[in-house]
PDB file of N, CA and C in Angstrom:
ATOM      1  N   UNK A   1     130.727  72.726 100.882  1.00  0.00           N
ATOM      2  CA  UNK A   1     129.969  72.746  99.666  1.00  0.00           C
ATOM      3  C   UNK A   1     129.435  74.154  99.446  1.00  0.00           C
ATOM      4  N   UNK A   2     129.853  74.895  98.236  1.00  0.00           N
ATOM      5  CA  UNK A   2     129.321  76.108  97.794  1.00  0.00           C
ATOM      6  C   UNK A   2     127.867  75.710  97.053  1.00  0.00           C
ATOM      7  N   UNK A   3     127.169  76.494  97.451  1.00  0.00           N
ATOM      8  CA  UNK A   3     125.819  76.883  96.449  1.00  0.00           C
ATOM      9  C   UNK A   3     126.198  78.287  95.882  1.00  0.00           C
ATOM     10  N   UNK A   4     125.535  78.250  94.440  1.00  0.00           N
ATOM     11  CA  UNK A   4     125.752  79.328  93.795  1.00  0.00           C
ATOM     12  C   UNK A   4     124.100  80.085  93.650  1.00  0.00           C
ATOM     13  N   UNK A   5     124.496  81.358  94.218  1.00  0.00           N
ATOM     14  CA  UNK A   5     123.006  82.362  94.278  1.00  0.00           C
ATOM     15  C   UNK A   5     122.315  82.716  92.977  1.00  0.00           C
ATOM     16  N   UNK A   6     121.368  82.312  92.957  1.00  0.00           N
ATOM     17  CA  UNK A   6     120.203  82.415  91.847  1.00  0.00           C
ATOM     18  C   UNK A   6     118.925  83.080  92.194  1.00  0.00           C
ATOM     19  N   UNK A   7     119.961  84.371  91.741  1.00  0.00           N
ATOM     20  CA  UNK A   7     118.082  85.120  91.640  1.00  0.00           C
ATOM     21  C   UNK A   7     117.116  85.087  90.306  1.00  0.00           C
ATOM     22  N   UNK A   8     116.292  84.551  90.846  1.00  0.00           N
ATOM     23  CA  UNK A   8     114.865  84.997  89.859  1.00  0.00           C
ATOM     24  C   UNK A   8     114.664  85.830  89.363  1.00  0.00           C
ATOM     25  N   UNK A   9     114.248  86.434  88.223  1.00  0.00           N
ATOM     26  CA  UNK A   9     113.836  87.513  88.196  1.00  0.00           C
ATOM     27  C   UNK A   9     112.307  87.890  88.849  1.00  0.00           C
ATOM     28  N   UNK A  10     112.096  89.222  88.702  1.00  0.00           N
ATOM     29  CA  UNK A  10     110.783  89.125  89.452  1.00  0.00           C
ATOM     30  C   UNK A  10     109.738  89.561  88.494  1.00  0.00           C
ATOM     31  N   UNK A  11     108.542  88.584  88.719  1.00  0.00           N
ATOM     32  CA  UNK A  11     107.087  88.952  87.763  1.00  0.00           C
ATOM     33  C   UNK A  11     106.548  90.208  87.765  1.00  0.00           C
ATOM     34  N   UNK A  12     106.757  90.979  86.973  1.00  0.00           N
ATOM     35  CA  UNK A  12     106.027  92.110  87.215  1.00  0.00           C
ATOM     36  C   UNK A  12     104.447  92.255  87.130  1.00  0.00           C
ATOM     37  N   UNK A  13     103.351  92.497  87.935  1.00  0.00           N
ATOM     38  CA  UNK A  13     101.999  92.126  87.240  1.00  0.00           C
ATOM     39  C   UNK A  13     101.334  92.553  86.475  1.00  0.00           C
ATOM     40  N   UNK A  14     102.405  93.738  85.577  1.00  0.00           N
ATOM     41  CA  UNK A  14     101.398  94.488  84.575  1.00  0.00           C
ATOM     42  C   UNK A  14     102.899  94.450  83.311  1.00  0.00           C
ATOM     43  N   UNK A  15     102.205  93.902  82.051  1.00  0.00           N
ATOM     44  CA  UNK A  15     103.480  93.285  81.309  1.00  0.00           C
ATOM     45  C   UNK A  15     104.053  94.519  80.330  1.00  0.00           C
ATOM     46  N   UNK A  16     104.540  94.840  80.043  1.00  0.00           N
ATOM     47  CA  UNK A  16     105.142  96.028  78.658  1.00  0.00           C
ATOM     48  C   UNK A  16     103.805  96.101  77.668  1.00  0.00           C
ATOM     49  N   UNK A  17     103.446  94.612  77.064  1.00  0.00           N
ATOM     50  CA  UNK A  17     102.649  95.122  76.203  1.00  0.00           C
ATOM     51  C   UNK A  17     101.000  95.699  76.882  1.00  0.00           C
ATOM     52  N   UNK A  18     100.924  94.964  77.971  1.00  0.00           N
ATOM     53  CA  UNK A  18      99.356  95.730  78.605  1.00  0.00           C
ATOM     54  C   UNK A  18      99.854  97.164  78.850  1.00  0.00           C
ATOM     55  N   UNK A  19     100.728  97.315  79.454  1.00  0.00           N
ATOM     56  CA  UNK A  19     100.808  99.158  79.479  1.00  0.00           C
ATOM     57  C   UNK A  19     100.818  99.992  78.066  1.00  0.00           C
ATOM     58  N   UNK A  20     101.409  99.024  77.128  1.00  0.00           N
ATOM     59  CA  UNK A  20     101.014  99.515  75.494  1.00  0.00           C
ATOM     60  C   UNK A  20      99.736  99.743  75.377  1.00  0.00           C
ATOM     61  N   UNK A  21      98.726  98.660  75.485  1.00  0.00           N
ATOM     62  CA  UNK A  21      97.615  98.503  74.815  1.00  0.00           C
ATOM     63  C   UNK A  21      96.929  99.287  75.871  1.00  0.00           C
ATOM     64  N   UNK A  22      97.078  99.730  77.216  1.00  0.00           N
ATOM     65  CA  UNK A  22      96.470 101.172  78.215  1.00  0.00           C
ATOM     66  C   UNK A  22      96.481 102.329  77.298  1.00  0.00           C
ATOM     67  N   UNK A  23      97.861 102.303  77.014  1.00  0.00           N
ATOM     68  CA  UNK A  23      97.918 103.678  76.147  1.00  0.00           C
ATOM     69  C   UNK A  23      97.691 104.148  74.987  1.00  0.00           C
ATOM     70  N   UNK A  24      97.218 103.097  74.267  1.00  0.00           N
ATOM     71  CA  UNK A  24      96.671 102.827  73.195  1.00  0.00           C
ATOM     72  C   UNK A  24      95.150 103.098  73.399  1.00  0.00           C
ATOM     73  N   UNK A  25      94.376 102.264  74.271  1.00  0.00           N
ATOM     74  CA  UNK A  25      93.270 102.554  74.378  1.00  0.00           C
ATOM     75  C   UNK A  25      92.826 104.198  75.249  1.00  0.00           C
ATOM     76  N   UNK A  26      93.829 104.532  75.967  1.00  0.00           N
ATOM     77  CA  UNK A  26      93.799 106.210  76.004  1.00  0.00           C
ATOM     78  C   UNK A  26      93.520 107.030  74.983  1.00  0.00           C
ATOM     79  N   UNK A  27      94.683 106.791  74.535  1.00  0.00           N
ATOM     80  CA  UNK A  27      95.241 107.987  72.910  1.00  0.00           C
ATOM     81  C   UNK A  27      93.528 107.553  72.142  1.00  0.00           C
ATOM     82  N   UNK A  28      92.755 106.163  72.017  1.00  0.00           N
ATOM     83  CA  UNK A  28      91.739 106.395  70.976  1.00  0.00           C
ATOM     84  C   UNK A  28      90.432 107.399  72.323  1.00  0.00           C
ATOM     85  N   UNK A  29      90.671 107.661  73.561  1.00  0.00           N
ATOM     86  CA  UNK A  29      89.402 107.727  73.929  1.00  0.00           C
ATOM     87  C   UNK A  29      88.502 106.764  75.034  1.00  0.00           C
ATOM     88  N   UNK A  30      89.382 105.739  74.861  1.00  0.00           N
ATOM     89  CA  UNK A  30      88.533 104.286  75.526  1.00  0.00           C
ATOM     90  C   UNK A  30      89.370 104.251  76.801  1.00  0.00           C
ATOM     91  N   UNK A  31      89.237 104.899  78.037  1.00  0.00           N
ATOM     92  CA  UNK A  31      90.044 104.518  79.248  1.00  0.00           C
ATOM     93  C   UNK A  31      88.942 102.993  79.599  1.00  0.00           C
ATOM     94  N   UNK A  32      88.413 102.891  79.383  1.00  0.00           N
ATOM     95  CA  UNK A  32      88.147 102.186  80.431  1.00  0.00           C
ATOM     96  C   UNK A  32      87.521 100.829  79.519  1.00  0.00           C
ATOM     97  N   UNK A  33      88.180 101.191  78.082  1.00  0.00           N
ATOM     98  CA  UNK A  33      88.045  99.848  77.250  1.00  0.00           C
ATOM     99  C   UNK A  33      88.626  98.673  77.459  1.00  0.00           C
ATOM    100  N   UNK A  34      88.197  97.123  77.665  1.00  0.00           N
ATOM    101  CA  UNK A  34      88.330  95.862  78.048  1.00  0.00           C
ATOM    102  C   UNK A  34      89.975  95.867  78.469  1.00  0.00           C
ATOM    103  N   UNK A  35      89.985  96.017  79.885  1.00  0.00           N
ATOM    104  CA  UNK A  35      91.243  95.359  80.242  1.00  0.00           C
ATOM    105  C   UNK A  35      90.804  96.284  81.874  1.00  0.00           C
ATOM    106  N   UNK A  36      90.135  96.936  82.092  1.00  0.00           N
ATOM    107  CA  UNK A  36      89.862  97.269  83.700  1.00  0.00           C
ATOM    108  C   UNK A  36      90.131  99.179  83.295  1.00  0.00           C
ATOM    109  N   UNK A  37      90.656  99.419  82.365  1.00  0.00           N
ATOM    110  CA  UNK A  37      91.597 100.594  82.575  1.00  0.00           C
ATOM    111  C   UNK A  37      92.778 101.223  83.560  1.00  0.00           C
ATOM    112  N   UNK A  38      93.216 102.361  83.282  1.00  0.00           N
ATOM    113  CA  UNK A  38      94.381 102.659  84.224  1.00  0.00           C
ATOM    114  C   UNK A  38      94.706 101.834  85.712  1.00  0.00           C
ATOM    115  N   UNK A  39      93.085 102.471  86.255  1.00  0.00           N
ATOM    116  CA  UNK A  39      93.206 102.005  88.060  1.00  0.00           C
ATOM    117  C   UNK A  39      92.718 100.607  88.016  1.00  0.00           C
ATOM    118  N   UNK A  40      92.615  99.775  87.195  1.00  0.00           N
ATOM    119  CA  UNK A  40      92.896  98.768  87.354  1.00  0.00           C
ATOM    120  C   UNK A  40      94.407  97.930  87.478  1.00  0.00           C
ATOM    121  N   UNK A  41      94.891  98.167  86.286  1.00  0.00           N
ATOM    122  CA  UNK A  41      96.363  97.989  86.214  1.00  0.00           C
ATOM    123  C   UNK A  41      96.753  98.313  87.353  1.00  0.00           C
ATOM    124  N   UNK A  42      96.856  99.777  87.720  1.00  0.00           N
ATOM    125  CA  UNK A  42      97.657 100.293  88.999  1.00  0.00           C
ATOM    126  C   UNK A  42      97.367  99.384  90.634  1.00  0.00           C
ATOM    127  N   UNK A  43      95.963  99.128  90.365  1.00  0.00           N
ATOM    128  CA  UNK A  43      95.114  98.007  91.516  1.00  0.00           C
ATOM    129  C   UNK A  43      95.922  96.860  91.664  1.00  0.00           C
ATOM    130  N   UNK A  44      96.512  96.405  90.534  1.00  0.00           N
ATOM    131  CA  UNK A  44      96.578  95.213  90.403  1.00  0.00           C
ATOM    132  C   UNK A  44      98.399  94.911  90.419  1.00  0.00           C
ATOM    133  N   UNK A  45      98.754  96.307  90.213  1.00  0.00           N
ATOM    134  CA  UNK A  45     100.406  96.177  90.363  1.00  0.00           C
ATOM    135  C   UNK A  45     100.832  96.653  92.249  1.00  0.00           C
ATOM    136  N   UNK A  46     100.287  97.197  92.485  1.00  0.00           N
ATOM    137  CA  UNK A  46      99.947  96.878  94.051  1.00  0.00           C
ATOM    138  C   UNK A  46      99.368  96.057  94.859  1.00  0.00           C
ATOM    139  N   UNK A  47      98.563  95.255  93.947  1.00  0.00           N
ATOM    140  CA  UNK A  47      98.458  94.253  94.849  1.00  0.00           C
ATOM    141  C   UNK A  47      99.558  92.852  94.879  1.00  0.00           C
ATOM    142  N   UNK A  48     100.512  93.353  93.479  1.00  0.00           N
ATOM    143  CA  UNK A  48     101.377  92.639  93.604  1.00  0.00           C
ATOM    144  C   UNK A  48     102.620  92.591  94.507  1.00  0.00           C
ATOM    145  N   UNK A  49     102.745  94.217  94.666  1.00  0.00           N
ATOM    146  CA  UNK A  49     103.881  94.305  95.654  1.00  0.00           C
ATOM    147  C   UNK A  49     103.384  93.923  97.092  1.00  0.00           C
ATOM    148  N   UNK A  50     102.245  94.221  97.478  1.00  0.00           N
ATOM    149  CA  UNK A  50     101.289  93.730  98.700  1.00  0.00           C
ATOM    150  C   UNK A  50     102.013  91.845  98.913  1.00  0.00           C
ATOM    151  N   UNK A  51     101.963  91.257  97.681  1.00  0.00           N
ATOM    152  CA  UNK A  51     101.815  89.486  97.661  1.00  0.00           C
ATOM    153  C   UNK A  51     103.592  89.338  97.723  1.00  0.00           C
ATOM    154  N   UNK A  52     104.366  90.089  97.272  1.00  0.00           N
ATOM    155  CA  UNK A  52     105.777  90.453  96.904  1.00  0.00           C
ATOM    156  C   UNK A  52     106.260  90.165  98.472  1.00  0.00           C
ATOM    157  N   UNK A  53     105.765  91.213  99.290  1.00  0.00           N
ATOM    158  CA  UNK A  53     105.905  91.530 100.853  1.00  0.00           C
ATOM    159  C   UNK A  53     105.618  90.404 101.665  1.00  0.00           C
ATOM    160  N   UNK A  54     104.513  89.879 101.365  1.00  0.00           N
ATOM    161  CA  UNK A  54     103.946  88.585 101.882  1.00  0.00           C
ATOM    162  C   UNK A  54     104.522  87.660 101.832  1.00  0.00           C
ATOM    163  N   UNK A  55     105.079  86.998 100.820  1.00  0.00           N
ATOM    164  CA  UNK A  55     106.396  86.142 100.296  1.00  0.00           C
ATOM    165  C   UNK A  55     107.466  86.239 101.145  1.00  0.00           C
ATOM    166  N   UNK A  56     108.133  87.486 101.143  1.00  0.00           N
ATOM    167  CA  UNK A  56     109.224  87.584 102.013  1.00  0.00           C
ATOM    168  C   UNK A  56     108.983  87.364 103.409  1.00  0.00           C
ATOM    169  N   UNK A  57     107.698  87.466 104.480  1.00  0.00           N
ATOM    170  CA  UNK A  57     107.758  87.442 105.036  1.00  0.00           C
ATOM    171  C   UNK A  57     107.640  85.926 105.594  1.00  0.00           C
ATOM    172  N   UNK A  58     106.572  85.201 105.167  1.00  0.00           N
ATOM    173  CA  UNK A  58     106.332  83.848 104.650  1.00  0.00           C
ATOM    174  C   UNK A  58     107.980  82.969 104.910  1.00  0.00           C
ATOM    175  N   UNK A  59     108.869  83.599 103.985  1.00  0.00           N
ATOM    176  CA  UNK A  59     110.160  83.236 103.629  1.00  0.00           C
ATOM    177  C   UNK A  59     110.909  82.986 104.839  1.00  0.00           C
ATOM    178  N   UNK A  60     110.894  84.192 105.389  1.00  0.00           N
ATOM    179  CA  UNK A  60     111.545  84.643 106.829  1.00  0.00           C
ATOM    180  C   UNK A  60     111.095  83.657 107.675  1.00  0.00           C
ATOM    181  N   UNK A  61     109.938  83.750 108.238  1.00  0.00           N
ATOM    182  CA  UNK A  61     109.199  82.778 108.907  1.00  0.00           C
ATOM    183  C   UNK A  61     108.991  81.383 109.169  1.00  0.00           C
ATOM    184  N   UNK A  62     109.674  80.572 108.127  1.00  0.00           N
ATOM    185  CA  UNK A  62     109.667  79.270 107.634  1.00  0.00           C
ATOM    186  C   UNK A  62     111.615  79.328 107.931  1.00  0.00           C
ATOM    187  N   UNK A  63     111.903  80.511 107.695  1.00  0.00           N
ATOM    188  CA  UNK A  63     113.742  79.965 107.533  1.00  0.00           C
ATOM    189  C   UNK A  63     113.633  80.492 109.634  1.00  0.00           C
ATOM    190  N   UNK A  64     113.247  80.968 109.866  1.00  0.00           N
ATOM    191  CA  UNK A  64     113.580  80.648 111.546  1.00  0.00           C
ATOM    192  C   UNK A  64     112.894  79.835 112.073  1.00  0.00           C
ATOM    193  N   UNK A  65     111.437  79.592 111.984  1.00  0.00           N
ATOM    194  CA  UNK A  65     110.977  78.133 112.846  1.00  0.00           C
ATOM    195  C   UNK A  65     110.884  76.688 112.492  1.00  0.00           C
ATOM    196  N   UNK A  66     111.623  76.900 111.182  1.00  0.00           N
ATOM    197  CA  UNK A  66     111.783  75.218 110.388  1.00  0.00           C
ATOM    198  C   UNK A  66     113.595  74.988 109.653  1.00  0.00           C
ATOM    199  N   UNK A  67     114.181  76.308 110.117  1.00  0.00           N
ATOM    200  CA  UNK A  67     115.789  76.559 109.366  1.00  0.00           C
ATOM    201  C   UNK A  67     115.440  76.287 108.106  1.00  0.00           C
ATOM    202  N   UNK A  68     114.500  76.829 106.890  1.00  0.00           N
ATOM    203  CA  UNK A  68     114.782  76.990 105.658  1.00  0.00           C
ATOM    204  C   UNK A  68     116.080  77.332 104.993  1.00  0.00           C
ATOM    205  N   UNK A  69     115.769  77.508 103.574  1.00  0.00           N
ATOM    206  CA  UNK A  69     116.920  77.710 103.150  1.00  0.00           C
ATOM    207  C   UNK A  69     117.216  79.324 102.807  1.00  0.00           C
ATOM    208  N   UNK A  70     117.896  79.815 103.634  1.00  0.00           N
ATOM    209  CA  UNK A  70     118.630  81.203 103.581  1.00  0.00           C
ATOM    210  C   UNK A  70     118.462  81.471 101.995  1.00  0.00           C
ATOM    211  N   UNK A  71     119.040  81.027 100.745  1.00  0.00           N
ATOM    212  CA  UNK A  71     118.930  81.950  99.891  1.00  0.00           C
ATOM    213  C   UNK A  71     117.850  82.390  99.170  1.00  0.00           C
ATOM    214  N   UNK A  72     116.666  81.295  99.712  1.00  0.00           N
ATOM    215  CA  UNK A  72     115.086  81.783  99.299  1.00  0.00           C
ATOM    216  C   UNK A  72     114.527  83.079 100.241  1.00  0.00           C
ATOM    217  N   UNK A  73     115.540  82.921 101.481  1.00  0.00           N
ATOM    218  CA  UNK A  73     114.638  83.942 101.803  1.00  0.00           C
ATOM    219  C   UNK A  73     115.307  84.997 101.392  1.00  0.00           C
ATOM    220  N   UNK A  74     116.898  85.284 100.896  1.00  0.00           N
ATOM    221  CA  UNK A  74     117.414  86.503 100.754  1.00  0.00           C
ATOM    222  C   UNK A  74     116.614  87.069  99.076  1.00  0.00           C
ATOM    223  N   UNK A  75     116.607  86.047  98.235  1.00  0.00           N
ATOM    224  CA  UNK A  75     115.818  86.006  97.264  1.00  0.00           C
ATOM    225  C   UNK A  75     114.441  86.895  97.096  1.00  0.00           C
ATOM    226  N   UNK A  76     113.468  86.314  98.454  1.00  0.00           N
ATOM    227  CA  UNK A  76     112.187  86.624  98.176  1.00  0.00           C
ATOM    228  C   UNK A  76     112.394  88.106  98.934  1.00  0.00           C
ATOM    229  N   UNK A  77     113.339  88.665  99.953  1.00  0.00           N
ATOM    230  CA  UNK A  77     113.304  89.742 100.391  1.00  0.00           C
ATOM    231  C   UNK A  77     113.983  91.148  99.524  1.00  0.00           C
ATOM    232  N   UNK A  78     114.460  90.596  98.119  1.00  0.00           N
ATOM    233  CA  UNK A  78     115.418  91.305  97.365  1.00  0.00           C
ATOM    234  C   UNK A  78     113.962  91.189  96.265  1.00  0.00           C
ATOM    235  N   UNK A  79     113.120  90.132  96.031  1.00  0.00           N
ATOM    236  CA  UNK A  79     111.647  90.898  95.318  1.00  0.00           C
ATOM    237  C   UNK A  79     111.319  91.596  95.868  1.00  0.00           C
ATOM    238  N   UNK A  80     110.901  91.596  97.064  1.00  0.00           N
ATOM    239  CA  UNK A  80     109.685  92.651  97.941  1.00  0.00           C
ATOM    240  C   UNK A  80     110.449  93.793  97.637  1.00  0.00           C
ATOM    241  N   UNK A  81     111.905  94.243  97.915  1.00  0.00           N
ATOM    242  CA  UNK A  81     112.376  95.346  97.879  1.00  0.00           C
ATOM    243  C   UNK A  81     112.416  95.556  96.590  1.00  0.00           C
ATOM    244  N   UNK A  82     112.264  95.076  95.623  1.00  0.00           N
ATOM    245  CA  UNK A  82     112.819  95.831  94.069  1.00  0.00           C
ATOM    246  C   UNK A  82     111.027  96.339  93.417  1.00  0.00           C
ATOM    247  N   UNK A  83     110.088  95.233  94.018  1.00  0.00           N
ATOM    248  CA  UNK A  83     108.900  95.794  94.491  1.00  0.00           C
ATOM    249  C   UNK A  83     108.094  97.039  94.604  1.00  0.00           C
ATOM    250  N   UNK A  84     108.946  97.567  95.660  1.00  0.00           N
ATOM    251  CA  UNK A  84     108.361  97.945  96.530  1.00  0.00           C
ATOM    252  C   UNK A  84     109.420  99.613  95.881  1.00  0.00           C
ATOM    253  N   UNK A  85     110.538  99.497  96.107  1.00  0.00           N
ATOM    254  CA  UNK A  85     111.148 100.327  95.040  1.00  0.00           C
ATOM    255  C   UNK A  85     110.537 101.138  93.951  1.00  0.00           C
ATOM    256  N   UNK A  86     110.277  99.960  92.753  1.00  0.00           N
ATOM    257  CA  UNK A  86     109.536 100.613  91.877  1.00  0.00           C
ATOM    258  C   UNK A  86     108.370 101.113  91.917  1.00  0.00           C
ATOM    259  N   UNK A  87     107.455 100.505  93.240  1.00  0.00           N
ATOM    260  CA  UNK A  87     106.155 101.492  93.060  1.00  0.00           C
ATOM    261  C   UNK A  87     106.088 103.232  93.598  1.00  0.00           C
ATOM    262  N   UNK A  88     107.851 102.920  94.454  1.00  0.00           N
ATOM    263  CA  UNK A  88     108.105 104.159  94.933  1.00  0.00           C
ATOM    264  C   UNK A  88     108.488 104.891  93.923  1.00  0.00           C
ATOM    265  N   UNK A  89     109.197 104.796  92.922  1.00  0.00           N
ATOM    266  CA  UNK A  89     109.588 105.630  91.890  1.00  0.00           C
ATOM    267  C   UNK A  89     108.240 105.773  90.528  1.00  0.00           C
ATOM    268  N   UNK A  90     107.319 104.857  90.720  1.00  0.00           N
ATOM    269  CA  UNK A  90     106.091 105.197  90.089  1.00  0.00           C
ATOM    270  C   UNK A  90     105.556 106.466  90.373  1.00  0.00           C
ATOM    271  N   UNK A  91     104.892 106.207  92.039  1.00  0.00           N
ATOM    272  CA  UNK A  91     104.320 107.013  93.088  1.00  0.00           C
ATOM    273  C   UNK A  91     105.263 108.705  92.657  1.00  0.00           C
ATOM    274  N   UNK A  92     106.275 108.560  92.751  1.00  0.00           N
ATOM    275  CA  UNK A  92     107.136 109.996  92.435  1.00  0.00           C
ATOM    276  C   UNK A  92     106.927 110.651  91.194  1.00  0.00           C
ATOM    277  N   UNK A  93     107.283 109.547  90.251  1.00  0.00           N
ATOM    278  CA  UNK A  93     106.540 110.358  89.007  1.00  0.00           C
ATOM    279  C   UNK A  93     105.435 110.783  88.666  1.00  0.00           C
ATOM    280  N   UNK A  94     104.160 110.217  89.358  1.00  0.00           N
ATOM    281  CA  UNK A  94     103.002 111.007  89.227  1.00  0.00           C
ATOM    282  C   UNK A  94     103.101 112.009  90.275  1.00  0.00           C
ATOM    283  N   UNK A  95     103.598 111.952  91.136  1.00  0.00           N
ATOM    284  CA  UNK A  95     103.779 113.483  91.868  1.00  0.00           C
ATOM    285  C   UNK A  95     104.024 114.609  91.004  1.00  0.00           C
ATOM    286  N   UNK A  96     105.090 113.811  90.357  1.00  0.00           N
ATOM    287  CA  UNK A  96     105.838 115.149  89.673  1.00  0.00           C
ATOM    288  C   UNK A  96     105.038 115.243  88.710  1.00  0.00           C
ATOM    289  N   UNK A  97     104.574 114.542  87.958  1.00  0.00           N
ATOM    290  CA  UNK A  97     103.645 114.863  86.949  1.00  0.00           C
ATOM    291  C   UNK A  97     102.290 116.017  87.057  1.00  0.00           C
ATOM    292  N   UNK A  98     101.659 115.331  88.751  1.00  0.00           N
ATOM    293  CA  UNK A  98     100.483 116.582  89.036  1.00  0.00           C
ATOM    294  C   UNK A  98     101.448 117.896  89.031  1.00  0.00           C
ATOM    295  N   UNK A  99     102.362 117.978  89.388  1.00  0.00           N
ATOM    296  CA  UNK A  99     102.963 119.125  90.317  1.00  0.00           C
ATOM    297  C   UNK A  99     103.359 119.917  88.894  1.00  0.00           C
ATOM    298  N   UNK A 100     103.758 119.321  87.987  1.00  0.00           N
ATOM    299  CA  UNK A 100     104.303 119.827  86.637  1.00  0.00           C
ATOM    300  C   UNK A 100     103.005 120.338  85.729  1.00  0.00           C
ATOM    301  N   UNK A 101     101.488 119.504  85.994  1.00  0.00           N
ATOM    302  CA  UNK A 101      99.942 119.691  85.244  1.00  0.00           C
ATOM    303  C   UNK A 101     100.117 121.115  86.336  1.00  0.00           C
ATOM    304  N   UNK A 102      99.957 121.361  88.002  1.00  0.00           N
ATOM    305  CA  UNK A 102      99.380 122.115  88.080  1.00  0.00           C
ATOM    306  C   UNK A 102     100.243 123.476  87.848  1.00  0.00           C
ATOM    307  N   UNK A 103     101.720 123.368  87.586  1.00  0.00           N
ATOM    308  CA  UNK A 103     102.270 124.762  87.123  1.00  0.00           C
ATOM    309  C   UNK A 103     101.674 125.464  85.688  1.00  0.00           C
ATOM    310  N   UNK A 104     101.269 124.535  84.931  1.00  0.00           N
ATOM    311  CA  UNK A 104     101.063 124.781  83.316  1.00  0.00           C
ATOM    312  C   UNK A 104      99.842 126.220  83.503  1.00  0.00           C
ATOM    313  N   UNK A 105     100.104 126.648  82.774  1.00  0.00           N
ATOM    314  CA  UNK A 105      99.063 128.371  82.844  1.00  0.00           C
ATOM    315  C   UNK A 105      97.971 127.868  82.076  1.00  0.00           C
ATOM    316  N   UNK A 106      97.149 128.674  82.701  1.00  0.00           N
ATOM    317  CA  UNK A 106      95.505 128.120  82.029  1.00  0.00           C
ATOM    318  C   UNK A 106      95.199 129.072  80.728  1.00  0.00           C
TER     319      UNK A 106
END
């Protein structure tokens, strides 16, 4: 018997339009107008990859001391990594971003 692999997509915890309405409330002035501001969002999209990690491990853990089912855990370990990924390519672009603010001539 074949099972056919179904990945989920994964929840991201900060949605397209809240990063709109961040930058929206930037551009008027209001960082820190009703929604937490920036380091909130950012708080809160790390703490998702934090719960992302947790999952997978959870996953793992249950498929060796109870033989779960293998494609939840390949599943929940392919969130943590896509996760964990993007906060790495976040993390880079604000590198590059300071690194690009501090070349600019005063």
């Amino acid at each position: 018997m074949t099972q056919a692999l179904s990945l989920t997509p994964v929840a991201l915890p900060v949605s397209p339009q809240i990063a709109a309405d961040a930058y929206a409330r930037v551009d008027l002035g209001q960082p820190g107008a009703a929604g937490g501001g920036f380091g909130a969002a950012l708080q809160q999209a790390l703490a998702g990859v934090v719960d992302a990690g947790r999952a997978a491990d959870t996953q793992a853990r249950v498929a060796i001391t109870e033989g779960g089912n293998l494609t939840e855990v390949v599943s929940a370990i392919a969130r943590a990594e896509l996760a964990l990924q993007t906060t790495m390519a976040v993390r880079d672009r604000f590198v590059q971003a300071y690194q690009d603010i501090m070349r600019m001539p005063i």
